[in-house]
N, C-alpha and C. Protein backbone atom coordinates (compact mmCIF):
# COMPACT_ATOMS: atom_id res chain seq x y z
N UNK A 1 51.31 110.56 7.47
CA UNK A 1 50.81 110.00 8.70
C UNK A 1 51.56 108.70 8.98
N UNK A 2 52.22 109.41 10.03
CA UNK A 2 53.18 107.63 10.51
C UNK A 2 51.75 106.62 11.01
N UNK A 3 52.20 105.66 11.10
CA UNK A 3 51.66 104.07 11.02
C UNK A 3 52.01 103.70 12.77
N UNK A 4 51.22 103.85 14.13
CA UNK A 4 51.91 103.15 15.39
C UNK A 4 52.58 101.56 14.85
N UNK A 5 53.54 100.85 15.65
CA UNK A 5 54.07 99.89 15.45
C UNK A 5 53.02 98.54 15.99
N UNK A 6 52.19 99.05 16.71
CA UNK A 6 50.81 97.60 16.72
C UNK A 6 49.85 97.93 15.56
N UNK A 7 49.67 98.80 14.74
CA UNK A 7 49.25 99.07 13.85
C UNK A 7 49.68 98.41 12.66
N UNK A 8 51.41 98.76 12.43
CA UNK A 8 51.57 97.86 11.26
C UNK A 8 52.43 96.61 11.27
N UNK A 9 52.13 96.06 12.70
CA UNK A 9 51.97 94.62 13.31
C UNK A 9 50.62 93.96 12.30
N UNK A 10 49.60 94.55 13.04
CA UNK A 10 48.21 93.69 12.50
C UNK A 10 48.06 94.04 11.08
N UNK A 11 48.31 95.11 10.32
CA UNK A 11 48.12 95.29 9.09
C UNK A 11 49.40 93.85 8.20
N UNK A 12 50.48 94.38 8.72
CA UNK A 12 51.45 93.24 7.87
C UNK A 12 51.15 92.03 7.85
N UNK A 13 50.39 91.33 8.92
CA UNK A 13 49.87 89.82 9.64
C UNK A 13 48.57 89.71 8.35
N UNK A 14 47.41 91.33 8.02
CA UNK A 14 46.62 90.56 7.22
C UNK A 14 47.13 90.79 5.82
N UNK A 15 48.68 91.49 5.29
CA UNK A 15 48.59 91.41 4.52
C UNK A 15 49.53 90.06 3.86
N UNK A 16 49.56 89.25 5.06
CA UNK A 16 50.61 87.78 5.15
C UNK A 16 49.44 87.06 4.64
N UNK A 17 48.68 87.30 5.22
CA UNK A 17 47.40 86.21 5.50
C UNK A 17 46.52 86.38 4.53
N UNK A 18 45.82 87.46 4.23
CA UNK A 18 44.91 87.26 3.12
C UNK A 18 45.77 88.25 1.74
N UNK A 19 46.16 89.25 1.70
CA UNK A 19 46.16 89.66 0.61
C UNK A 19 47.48 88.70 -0.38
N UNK A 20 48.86 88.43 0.20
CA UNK A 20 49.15 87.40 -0.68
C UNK A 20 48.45 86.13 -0.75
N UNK A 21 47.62 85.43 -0.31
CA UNK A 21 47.23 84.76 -1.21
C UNK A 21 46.33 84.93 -2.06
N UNK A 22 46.10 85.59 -2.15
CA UNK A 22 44.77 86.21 -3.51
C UNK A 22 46.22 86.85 -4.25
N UNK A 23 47.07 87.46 -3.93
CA UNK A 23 47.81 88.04 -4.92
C UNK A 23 48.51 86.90 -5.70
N UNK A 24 48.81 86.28 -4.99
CA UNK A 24 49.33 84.77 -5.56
C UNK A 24 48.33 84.02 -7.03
N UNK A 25 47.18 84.09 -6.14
CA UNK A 25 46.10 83.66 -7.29
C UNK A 25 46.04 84.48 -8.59
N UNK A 26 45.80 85.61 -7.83
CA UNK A 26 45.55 86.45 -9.48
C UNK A 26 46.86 86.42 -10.45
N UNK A 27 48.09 86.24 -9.42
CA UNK A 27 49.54 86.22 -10.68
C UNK A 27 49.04 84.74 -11.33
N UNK A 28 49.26 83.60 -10.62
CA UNK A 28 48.85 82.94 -11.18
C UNK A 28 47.84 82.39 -12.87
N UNK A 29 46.71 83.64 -12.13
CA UNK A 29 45.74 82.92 -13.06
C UNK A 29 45.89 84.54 -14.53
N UNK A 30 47.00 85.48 -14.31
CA UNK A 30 47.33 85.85 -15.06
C UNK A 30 48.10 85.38 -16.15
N UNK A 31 49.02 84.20 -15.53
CA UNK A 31 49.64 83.64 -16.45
C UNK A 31 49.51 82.71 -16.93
N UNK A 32 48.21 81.88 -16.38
CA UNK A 32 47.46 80.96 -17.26
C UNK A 32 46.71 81.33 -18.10
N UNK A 33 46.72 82.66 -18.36
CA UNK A 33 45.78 83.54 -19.75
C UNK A 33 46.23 82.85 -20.71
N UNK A 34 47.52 82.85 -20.89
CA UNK A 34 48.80 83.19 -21.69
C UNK A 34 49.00 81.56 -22.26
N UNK A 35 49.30 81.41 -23.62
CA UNK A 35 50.11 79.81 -23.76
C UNK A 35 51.27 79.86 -22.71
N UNK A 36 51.96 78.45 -22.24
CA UNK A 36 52.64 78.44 -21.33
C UNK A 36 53.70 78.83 -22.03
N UNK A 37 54.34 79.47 -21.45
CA UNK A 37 56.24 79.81 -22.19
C UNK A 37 57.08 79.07 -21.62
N UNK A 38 58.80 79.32 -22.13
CA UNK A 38 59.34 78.45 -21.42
C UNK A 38 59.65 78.08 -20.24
N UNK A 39 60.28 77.40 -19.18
CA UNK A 39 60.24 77.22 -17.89
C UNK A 39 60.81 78.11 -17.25
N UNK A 40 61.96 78.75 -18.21
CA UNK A 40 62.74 80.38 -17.90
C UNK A 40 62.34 81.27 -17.73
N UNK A 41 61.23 81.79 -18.75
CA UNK A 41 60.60 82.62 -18.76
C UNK A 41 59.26 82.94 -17.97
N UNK A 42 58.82 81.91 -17.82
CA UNK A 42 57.68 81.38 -16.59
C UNK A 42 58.37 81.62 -15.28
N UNK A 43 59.70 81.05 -14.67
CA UNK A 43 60.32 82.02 -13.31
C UNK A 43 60.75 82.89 -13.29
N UNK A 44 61.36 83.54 -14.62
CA UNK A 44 61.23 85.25 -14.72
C UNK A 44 60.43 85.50 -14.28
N UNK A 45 59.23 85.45 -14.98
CA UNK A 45 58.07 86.12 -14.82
C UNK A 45 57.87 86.08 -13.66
N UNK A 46 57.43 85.09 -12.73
CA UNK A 46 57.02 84.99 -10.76
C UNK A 46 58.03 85.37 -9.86
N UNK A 47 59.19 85.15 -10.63
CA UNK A 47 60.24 86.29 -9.34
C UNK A 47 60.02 87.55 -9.44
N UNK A 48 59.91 88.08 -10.92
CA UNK A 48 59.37 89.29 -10.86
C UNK A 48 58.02 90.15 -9.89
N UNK A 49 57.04 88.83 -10.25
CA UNK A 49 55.73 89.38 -10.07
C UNK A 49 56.09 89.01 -8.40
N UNK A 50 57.01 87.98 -7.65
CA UNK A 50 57.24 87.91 -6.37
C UNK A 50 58.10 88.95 -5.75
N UNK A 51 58.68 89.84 -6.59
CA UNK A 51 59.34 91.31 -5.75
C UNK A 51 58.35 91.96 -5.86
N UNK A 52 57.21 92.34 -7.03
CA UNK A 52 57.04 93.57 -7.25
C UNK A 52 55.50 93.93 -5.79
N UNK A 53 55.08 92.30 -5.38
CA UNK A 53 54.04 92.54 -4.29
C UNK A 53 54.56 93.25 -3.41
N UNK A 54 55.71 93.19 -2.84
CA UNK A 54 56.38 93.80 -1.67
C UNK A 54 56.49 95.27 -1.28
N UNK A 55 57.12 95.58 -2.56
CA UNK A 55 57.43 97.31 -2.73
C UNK A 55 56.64 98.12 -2.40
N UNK A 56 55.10 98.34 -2.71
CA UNK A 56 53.94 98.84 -1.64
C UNK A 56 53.82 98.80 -0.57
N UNK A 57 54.34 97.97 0.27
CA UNK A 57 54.29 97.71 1.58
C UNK A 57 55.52 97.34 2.24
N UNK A 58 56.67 98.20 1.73
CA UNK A 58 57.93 98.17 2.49
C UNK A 58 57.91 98.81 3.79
N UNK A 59 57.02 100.07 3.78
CA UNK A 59 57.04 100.83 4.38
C UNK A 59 56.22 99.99 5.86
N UNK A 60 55.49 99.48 5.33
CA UNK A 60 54.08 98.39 7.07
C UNK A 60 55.47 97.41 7.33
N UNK A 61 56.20 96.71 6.65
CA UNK A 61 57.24 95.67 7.18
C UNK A 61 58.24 95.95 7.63
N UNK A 62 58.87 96.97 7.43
CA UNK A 62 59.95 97.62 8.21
C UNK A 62 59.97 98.15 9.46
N UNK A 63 60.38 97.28 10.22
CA UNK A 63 60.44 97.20 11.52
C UNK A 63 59.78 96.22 12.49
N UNK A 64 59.11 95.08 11.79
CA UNK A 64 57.53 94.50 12.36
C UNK A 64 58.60 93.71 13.37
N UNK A 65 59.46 93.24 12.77
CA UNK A 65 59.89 91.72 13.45
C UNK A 65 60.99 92.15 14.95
N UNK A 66 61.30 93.70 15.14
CA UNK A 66 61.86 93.87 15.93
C UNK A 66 61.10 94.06 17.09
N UNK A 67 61.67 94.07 18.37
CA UNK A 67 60.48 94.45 19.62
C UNK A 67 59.91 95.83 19.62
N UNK A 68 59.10 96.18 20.17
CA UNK A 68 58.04 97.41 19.92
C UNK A 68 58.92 98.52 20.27
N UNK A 69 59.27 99.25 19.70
CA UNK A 69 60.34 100.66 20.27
C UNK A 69 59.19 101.54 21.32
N UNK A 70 57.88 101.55 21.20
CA UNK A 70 57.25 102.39 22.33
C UNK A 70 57.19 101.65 23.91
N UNK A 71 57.19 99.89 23.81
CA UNK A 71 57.30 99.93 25.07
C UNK A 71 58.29 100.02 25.84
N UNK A 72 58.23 99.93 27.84
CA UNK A 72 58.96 100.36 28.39
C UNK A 72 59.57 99.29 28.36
N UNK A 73 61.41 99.49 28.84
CA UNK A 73 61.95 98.72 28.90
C UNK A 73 62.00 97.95 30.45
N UNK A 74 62.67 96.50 30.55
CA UNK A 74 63.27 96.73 32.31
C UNK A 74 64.30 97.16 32.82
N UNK A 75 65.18 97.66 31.86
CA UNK A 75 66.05 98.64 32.28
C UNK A 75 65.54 99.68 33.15
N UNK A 76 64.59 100.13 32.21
CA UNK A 76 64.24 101.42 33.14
C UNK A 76 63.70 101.82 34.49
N UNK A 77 63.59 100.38 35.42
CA UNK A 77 62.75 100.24 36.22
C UNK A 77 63.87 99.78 37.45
């Protein structure tokens, strides 16, 4: 089931808005479980955990930022 493009407009906007920052939190407070490691291994770790949010939702961001391909143009008029 394709996704309309105002569809995964507002979905990508809440997943800007609320779900990274809770995803943020929980990486976070995952790795405050942990003794701290080194400063290397600590931005390993969040670049990692900062690609791997994305990949689920390549598919809602691809395309958001271009203009809507369903509306009309003024060309056509």
């Amino acid at each position: 089931m394709a996704l309309s493009y105002k569809t995964r407009r507002r979905l990508s906007l809440l997943i800007l808005l609320v779900g990274l920052p809770v995803y943020i939190g929980l990486a976070w407070f995952l790795v405050s479980l942990f003794e701290r490691p080194s400063i290397f291994l600590e931005l390993a770790i969040y670049v990692v955990l900062g690609i791997l949010w994305a990949l689920p939702f390549k598919a809602v961001f691809k395309g958001v930022g271009q203009a809507d391909p369903d509306a009309s143009s003024d060309e056509d008029r």
